[in-house]
Protein backbone atom coordinates (compact mmCIF):
# COMPACT_ATOMS: atom_id res chain seq x y z
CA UNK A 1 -22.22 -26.97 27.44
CA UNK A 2 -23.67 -29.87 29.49
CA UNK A 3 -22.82 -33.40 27.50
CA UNK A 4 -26.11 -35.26 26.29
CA UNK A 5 -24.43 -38.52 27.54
CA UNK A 6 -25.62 -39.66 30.82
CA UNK A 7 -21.83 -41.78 31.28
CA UNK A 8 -20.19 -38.10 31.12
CA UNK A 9 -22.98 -36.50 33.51
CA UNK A 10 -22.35 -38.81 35.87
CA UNK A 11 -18.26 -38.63 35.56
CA UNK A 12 -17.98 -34.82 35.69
CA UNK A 13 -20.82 -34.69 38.13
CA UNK A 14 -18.90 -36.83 40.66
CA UNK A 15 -15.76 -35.29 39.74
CA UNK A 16 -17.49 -31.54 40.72
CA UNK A 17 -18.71 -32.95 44.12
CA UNK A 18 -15.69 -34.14 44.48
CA UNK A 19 -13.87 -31.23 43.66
CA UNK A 20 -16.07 -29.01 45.64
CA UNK A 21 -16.09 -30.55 48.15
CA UNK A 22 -12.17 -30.88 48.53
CA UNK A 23 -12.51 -27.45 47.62
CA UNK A 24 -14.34 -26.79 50.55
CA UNK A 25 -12.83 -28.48 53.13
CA UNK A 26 -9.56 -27.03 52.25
CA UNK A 27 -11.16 -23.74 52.97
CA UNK A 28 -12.60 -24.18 56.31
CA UNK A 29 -9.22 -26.36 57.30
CA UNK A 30 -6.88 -23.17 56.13
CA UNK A 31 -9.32 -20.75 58.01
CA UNK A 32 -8.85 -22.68 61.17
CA UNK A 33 -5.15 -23.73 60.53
CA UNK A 34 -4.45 -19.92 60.01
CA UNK A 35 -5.64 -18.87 63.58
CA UNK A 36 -3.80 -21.98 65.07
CA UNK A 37 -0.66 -20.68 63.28
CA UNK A 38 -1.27 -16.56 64.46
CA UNK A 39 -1.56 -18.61 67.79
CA UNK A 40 1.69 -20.38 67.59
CA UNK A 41 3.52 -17.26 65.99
CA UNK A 42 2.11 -15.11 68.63
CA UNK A 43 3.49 -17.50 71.33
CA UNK A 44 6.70 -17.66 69.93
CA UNK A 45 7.07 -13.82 69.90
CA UNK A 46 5.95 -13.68 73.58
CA UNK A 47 8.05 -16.67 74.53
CA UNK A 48 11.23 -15.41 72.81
CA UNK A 49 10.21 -11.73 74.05
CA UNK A 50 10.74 -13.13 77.95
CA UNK A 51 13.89 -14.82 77.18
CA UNK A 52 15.55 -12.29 75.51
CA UNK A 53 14.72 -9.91 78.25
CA UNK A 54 16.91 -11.07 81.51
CA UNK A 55 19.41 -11.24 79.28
CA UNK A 56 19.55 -8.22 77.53
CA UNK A 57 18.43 -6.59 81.40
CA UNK A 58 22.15 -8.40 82.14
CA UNK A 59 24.17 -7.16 79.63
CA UNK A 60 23.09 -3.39 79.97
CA UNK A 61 23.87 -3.79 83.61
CA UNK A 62 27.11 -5.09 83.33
CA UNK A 63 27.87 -1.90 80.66
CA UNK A 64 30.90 0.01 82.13
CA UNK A 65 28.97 3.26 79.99
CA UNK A 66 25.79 4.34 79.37
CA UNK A 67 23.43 4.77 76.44
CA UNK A 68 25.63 3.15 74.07
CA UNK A 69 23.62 1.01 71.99
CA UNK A 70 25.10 -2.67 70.74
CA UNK A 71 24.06 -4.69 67.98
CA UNK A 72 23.69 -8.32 68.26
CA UNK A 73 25.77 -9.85 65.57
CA UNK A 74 23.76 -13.18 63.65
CA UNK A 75 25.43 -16.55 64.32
CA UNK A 76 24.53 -17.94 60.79
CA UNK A 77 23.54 -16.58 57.37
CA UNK A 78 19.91 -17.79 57.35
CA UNK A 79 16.69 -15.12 57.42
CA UNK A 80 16.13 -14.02 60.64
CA UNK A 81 12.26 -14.07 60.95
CA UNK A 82 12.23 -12.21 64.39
CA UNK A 83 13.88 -8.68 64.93
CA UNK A 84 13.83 -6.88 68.12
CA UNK A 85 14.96 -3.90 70.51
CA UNK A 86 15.91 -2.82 74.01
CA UNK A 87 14.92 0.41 75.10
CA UNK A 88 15.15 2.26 78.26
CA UNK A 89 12.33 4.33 79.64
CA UNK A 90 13.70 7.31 77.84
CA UNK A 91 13.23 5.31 74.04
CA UNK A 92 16.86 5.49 73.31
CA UNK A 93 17.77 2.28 72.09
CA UNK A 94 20.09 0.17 73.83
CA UNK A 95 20.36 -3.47 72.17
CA UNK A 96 19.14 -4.24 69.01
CA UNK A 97 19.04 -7.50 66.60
CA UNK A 98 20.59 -7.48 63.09
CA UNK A 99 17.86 -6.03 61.00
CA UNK A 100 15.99 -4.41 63.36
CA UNK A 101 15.04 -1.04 61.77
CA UNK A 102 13.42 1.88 64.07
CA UNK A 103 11.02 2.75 61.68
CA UNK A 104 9.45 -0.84 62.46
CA UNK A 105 9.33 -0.60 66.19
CA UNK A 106 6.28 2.22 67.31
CA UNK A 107 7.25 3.83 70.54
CA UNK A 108 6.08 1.62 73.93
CA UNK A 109 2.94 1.76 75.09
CA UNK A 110 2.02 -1.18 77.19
CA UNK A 111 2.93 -4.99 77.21
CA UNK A 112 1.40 -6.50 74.43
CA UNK A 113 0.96 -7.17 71.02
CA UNK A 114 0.38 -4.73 67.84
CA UNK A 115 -0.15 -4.69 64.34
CA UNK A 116 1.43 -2.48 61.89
CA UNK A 117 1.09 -2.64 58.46
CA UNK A 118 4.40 -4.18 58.16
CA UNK A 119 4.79 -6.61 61.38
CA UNK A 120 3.24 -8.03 64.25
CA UNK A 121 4.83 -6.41 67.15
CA UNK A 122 5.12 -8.02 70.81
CA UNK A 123 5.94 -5.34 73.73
CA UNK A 124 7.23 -6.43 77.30
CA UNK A 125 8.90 -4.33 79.86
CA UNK A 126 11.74 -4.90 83.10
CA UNK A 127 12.94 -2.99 85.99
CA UNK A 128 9.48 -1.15 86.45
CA UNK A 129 9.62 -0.47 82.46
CA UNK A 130 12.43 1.22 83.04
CA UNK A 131 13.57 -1.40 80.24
CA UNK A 132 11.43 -2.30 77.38
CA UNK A 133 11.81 -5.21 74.69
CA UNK A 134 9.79 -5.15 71.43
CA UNK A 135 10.12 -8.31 69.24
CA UNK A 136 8.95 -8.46 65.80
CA UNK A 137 7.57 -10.53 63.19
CA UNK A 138 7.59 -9.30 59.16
CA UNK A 139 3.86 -10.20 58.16
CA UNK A 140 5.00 -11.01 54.81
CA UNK A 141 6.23 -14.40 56.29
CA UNK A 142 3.28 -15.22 57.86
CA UNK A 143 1.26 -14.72 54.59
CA UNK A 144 3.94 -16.94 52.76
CA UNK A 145 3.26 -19.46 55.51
CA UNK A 146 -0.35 -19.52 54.96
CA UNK A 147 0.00 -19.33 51.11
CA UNK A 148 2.19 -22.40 51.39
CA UNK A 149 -0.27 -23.79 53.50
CA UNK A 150 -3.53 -23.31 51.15
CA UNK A 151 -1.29 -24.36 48.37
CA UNK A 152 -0.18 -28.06 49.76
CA UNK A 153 -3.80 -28.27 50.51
CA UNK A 154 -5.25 -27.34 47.04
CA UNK A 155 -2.36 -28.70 44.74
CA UNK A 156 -3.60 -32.17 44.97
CA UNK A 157 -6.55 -31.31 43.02
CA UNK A 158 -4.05 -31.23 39.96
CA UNK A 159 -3.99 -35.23 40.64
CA UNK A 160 -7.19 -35.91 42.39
CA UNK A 161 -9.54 -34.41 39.71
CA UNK A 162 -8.53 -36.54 36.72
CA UNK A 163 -7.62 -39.55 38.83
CA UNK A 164 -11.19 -39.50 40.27
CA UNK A 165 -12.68 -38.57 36.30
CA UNK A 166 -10.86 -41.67 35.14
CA UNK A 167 -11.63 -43.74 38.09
CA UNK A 168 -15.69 -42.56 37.60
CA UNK A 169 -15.88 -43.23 34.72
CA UNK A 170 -14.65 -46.77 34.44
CA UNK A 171 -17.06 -47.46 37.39
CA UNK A 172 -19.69 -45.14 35.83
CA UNK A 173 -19.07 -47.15 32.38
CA UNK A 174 -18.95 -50.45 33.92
CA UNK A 175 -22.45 -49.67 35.85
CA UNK A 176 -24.01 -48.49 33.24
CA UNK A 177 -23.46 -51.05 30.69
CA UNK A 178 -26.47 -52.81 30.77
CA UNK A 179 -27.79 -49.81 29.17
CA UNK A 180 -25.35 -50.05 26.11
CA UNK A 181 -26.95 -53.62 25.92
CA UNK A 182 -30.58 -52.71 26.38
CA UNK A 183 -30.03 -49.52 23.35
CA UNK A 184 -28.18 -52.14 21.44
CA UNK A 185 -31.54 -54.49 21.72
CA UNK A 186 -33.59 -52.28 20.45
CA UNK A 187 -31.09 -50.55 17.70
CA UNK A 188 -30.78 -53.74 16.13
CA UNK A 189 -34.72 -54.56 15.71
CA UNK A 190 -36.25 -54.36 12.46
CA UNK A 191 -39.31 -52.22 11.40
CA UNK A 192 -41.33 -54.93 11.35
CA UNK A 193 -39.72 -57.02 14.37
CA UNK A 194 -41.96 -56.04 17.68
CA UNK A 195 -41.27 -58.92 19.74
CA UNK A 196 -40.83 -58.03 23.50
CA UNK A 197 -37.33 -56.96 24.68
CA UNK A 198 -35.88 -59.94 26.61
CA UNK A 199 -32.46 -57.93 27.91
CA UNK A 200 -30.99 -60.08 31.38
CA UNK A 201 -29.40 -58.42 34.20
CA UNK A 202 -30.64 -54.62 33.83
CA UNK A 203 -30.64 -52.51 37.06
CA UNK A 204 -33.69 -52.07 38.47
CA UNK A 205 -34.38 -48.53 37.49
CA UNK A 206 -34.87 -49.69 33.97
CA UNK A 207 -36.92 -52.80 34.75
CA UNK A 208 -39.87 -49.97 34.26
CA UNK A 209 -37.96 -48.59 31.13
CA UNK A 210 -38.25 -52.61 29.65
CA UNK A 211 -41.53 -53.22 30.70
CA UNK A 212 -42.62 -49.79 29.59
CA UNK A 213 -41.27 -50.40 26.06
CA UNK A 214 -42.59 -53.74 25.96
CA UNK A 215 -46.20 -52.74 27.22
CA UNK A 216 -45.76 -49.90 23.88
CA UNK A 217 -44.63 -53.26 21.39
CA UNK A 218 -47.32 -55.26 22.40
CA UNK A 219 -50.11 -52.38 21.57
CA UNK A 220 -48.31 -51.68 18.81
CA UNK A 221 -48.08 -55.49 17.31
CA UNK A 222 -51.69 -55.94 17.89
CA UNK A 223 -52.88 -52.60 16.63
CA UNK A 224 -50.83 -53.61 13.50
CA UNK A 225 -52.25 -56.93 13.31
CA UNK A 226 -55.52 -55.96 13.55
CA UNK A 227 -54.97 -53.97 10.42
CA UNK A 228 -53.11 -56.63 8.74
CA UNK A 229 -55.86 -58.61 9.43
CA UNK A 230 -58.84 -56.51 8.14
CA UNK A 231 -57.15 -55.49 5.02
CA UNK A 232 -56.12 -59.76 4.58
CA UNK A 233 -59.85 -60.93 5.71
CA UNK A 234 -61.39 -58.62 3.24
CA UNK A 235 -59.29 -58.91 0.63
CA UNK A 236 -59.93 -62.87 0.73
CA UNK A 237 -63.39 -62.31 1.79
CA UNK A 238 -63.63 -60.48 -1.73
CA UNK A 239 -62.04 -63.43 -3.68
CA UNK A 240 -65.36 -65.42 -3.45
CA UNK A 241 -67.83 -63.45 -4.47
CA UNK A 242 -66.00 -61.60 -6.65
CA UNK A 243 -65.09 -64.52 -9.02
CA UNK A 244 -68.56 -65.61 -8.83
CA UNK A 245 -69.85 -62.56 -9.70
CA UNK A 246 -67.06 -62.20 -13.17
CA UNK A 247 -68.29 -66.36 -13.73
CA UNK A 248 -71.82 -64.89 -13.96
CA UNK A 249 -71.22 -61.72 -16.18
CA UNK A 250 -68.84 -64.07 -18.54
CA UNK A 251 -71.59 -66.61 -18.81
CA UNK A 252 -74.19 -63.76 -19.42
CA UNK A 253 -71.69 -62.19 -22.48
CA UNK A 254 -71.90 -65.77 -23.63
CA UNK A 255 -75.66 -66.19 -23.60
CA UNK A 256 -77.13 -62.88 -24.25
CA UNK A 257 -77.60 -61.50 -27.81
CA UNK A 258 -78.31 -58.32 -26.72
CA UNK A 259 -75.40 -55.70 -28.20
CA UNK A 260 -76.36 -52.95 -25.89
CA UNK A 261 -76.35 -55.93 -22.79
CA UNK A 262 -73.39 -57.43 -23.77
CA UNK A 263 -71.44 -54.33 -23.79
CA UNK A 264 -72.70 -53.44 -20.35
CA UNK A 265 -71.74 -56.78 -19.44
CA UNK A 266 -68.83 -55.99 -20.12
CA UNK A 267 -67.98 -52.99 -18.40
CA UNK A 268 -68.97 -55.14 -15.40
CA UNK A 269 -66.47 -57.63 -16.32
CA UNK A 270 -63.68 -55.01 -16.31
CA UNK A 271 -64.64 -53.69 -13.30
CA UNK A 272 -64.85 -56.89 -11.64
CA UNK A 273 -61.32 -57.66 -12.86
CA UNK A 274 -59.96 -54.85 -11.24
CA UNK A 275 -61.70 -55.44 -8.24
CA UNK A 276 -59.88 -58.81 -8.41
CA UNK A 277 -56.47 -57.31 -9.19
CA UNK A 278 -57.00 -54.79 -6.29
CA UNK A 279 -57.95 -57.55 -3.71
CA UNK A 280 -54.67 -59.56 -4.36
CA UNK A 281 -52.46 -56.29 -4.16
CA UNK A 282 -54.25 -55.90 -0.87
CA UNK A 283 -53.45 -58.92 0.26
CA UNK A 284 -49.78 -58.88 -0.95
CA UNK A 285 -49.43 -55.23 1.14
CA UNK A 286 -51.03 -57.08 4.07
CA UNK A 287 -48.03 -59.59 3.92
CA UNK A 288 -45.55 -56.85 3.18
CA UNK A 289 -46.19 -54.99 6.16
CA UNK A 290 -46.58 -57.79 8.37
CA UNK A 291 -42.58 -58.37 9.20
CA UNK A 292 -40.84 -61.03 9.42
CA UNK A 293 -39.70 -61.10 5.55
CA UNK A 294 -36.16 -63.00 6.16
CA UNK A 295 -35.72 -66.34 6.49
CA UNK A 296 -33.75 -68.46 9.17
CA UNK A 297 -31.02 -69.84 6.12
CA UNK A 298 -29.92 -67.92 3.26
CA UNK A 299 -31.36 -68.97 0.17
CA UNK A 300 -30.06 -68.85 -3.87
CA UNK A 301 -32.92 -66.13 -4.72
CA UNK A 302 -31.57 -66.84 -8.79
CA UNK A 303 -34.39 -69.25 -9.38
CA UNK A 304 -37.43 -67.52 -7.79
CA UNK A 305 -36.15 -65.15 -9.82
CA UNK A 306 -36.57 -66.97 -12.93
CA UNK A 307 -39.43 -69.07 -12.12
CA UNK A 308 -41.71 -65.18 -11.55
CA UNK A 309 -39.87 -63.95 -15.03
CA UNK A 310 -41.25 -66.98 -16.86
CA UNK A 311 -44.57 -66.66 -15.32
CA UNK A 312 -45.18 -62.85 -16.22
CA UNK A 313 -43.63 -64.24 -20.19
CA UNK A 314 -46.78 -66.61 -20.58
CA UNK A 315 -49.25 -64.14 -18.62
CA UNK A 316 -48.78 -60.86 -19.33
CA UNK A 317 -48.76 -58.49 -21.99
CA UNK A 318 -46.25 -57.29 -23.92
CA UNK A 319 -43.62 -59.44 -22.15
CA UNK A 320 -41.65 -59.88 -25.01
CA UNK A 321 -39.81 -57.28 -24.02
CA UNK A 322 -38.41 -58.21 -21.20
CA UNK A 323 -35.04 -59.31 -20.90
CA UNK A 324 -33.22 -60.93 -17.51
CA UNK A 325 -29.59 -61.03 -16.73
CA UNK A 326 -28.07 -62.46 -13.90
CA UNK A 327 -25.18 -64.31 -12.51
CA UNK A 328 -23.96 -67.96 -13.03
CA UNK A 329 -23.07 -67.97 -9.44
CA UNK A 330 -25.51 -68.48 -6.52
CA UNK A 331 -26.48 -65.08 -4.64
CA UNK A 332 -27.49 -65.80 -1.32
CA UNK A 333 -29.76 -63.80 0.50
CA UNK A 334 -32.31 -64.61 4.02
CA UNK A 335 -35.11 -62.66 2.61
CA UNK A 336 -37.96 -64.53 2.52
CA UNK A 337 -38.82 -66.53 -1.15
CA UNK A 338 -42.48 -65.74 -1.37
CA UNK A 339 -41.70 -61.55 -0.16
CA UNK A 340 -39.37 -61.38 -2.70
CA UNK A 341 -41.22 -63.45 -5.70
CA UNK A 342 -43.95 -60.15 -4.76
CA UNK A 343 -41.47 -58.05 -4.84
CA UNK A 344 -40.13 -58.54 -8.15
CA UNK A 345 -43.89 -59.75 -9.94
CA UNK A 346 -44.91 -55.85 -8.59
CA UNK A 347 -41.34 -54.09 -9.99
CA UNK A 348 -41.68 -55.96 -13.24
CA UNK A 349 -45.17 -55.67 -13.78
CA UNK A 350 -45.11 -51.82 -12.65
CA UNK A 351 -42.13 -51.47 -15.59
CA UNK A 352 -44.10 -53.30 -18.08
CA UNK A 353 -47.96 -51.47 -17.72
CA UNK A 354 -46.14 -48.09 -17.20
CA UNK A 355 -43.19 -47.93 -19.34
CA UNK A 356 -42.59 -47.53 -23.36
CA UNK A 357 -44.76 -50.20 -24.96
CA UNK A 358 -41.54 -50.22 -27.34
CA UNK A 359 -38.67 -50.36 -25.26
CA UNK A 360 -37.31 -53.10 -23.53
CA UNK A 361 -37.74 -54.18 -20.10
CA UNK A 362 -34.09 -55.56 -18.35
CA UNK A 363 -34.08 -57.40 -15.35
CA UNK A 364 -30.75 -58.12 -13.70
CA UNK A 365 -29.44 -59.80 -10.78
CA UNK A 366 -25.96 -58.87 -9.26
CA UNK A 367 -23.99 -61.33 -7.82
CA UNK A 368 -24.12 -58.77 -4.34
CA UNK A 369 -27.53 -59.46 -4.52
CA UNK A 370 -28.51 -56.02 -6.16
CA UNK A 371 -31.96 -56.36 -8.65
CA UNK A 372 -32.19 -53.55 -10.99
CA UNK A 373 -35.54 -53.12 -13.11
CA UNK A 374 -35.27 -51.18 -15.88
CA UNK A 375 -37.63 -49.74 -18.17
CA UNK A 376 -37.85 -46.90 -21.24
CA UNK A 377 -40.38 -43.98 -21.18
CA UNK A 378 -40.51 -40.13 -20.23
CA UNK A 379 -39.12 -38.75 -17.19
CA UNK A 380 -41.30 -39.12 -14.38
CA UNK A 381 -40.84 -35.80 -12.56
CA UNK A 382 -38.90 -35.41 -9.11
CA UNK A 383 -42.12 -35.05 -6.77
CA UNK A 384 -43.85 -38.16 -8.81
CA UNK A 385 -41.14 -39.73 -7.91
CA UNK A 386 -40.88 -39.19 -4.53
CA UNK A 387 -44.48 -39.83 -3.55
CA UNK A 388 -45.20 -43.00 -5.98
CA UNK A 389 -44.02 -45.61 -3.35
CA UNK A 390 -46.89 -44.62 -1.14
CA UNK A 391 -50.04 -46.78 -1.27
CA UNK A 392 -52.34 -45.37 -3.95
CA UNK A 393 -49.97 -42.76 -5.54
CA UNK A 394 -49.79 -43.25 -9.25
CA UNK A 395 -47.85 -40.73 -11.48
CA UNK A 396 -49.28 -39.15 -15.05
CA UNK A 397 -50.22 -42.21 -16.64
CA UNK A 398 -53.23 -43.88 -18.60
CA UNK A 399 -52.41 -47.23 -17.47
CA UNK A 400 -54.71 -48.83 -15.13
CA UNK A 401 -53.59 -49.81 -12.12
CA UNK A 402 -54.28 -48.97 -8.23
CA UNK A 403 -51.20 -47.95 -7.01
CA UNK A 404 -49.99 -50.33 -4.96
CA UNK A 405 -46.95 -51.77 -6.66
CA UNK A 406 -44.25 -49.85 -5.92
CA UNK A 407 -45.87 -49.11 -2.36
CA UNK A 408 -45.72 -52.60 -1.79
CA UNK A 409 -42.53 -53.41 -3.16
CA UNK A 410 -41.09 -50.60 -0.94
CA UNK A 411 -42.74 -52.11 1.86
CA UNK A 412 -41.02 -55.49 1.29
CA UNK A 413 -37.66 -53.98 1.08
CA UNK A 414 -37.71 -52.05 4.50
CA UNK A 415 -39.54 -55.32 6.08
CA UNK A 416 -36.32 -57.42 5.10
CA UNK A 417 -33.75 -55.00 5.61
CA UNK A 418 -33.15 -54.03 2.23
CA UNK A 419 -33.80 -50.43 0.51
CA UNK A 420 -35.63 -49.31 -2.48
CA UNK A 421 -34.22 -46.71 -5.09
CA UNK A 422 -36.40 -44.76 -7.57
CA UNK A 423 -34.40 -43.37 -10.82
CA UNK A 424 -35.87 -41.15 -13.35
CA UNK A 425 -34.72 -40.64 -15.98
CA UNK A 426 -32.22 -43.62 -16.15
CA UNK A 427 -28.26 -42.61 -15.04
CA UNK A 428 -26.90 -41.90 -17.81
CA UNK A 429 -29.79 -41.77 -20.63
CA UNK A 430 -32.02 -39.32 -21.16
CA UNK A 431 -35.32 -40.93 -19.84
CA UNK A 432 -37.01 -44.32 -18.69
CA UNK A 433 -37.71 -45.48 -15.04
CA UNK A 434 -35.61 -47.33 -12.69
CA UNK A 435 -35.89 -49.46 -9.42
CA UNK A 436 -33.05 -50.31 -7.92
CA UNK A 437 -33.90 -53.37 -4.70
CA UNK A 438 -30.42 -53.52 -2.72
CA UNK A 439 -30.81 -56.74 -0.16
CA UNK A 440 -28.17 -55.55 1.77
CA UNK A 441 -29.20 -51.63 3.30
CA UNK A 442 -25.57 -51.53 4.61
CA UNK A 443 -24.18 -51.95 0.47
């Protein structure tokens, strides 16, 4: 299986070049080598071959009888690689070497050399080849000459090959470490962070990788901003004319004395409420998904906290209910004061308008910075809940509302680096609703 990482293509690729090409070279080095050495081994044969003849020529002539064949005792106890004979023209043998067995020498032909399937034979005659010497060679030893040959040329590779993956790889590694950097850059961005990579000292190859990924941030930023900016513009843009529109439909309530008027009036009042409510959510998701939600300093988040509980107490309805708990000690946190005052206005009033109008409604604070709102009711079911944190997704409810809370609550938590958990029913009761804000993903 080839290895995704491009460190460990690189290392074993080397390595099997390497390796190969060792390989290789051994081969062609032991195919020449063995010729040179049939060369050399052939020489000898011939070589020893003429020597050996005068003398054995000598010591037949000085023989007081004929035919009798002597054996030339060995001077030491080491393998004699080289075995020969001394015929006369008749074949009979007259001088032989210690191990020199008949069945090895073929009858003479001619000088020369032969192969059997046992030795390499060298034939040379005297006297008018009237005396003949063969010589000898077992072929065995020649193959365990070029074995050991092949061998001291390949056994390095037991070294070389993870000698050169260890030494590749620290120089693959250290090459390649700009890359660790540059994945590292972009790892650590946020969702919402599409500033241009600024990564010193990259090789060349990925200067078009950086400027390539940079050319992608910088569509992406604006094509973001642009809709940031249409769904902020309009939203304000609404703000006006809106409220002058609900001013005019209060006053006419006020001044008309026409029932059937006045209740048209106000159904145009409602409406134009809503429209108001639904311009500030858009304007709150606008900020939500425009990124950078944490601040430069960590900040006690315990008295935003309070001061957007208090608020919803004197505005909205049935906020009675709703409790708050948190910790005498400061919890820090670098999300940004106004992202998270939405954030928790959007949880709270979501738990309020959609939850038992006579259960409570706890708010608590953790001292690891964990916000848990809490709220009675019915179950919502398991593919409600999965959906309602998208923009305009409400569940079964007769509540009014847009559908924007939770979406932009959840968008507020991924923008800081926090993380958004929807319960239903409650762990450990039988129904209710709870969202769970954890500052910290990594918690």
């Amino acid at each position: 299986m080839i290895p995704r990482s491009l460190l460990w293509r690189l290392s074993l690729g080397v390595v099997l070049a390497v390796t190969l090409l060792w390989g290789g070279t051994a081969l062609v080095t032991f195919a020449t080598l063995q010729n040179e050495v049939a060369e050399v081994f052939d020489s000898a044969l011939q070589e020893t071959a003429q020597r050996i003849l005068p003398l054995a020529v000598l010591d037949i002539l000085d023989r007081e009888e004929e035919g009798m064949t002597r054996s030339v005792a060995a001077l030491n106890n080491y393998d004699d690689f080289f075995a020969y004979v001394v015929r006369d023209a008749k074949g009979t043998t007259l001088l032989r070497s210690r191990g020199a067995e008949k069945v090895n020498f073929p009858p003479y032909q001619s000088p020369g050399f032969i192969t059997t399937d046992t030795h390499r034979i060298y034939y040379d005659a005297a006297m008018q080849e009237s005396l003949t010497i063969a010589i000898a060679e077992p072929l065995a030893h020649r193959r365990k000459v070029s074995l050991e040959t092949i061998s001291s040329l390949v056994s390095p590779l037991g070294v070389l090959v993870p000698f050169t993956l260890l030494v590749v790889w620290a120089l693959v590694h250290f090459s390649v470490r700009k890359v660790h950097v540059l994945r590292a850059a972009i790892e650590k961005r946020g969702s919402g962070d599409l500033a241009p990579l600024e990564v010193q000292g990259v090789p060349v190859e990925l200067d078009p990788v950086v400027d390539a990924v940079n050319r992608l941030l910088e569509r992406l930023r604006r094509a973001l901003e642009a809709e940031r900016s249409f769904t902020a513009n309009s939203a304000h843009e609404l703000r006006t004319p809106v409220a002058a529109a609900l001013a005019q439909t209060q006053r006419l309530i006020s001044e008309t004395g026409d029932k059937a008027a006045r209740a048209r009036a106000r159904q145009i009042e409602l409406s134009l409420q809503r429209l108001s409510r639904l311009s500030e959510k858009l304007m709150q998701l606008a900020k939500a998904e425009g990124g950078r939600l944490r601040a430069e300093h960590a900040t006690d988040i315990r008295q935003v906290l309070r001061m957007v509980v208090d608020e919803i107490h004197m505005t909205a309805e049935g906020a009675e209910r709703l409790k708050l708990r948190m910790p005498d000690t400061a919890v820090m946190s670098e999300i940004d004061l106004d992202a998270f005052a939405i954030l928790v206005r959007n949880l709270v009033e979501n738990a309020l308008k959609h939850g038992s109008s006579e259960g409570p409604v706890t708010v608590e604070l953790s001292e690891d910075g964990r916000l848990v709102v809490t709220n009675a009711g019915t179950t919502v079911p398991q593919d409600d809940l999965e959906r309602l944190s998208r923009p305009f997704e409400r569940g079964k409810t007769g509540a009014d509302g847009a559908g924007l809370g939770l979406a932009i609550a959840q968008a507020i938590a991924s923008g800081a680096g926090g993380r958004l958990e929807l319960h239903s029913p409650v762990p450990g009761e039988k129904g209710g609703f709870q969202a769970i804000f954890q500052l910290n993903s990594d918690a």
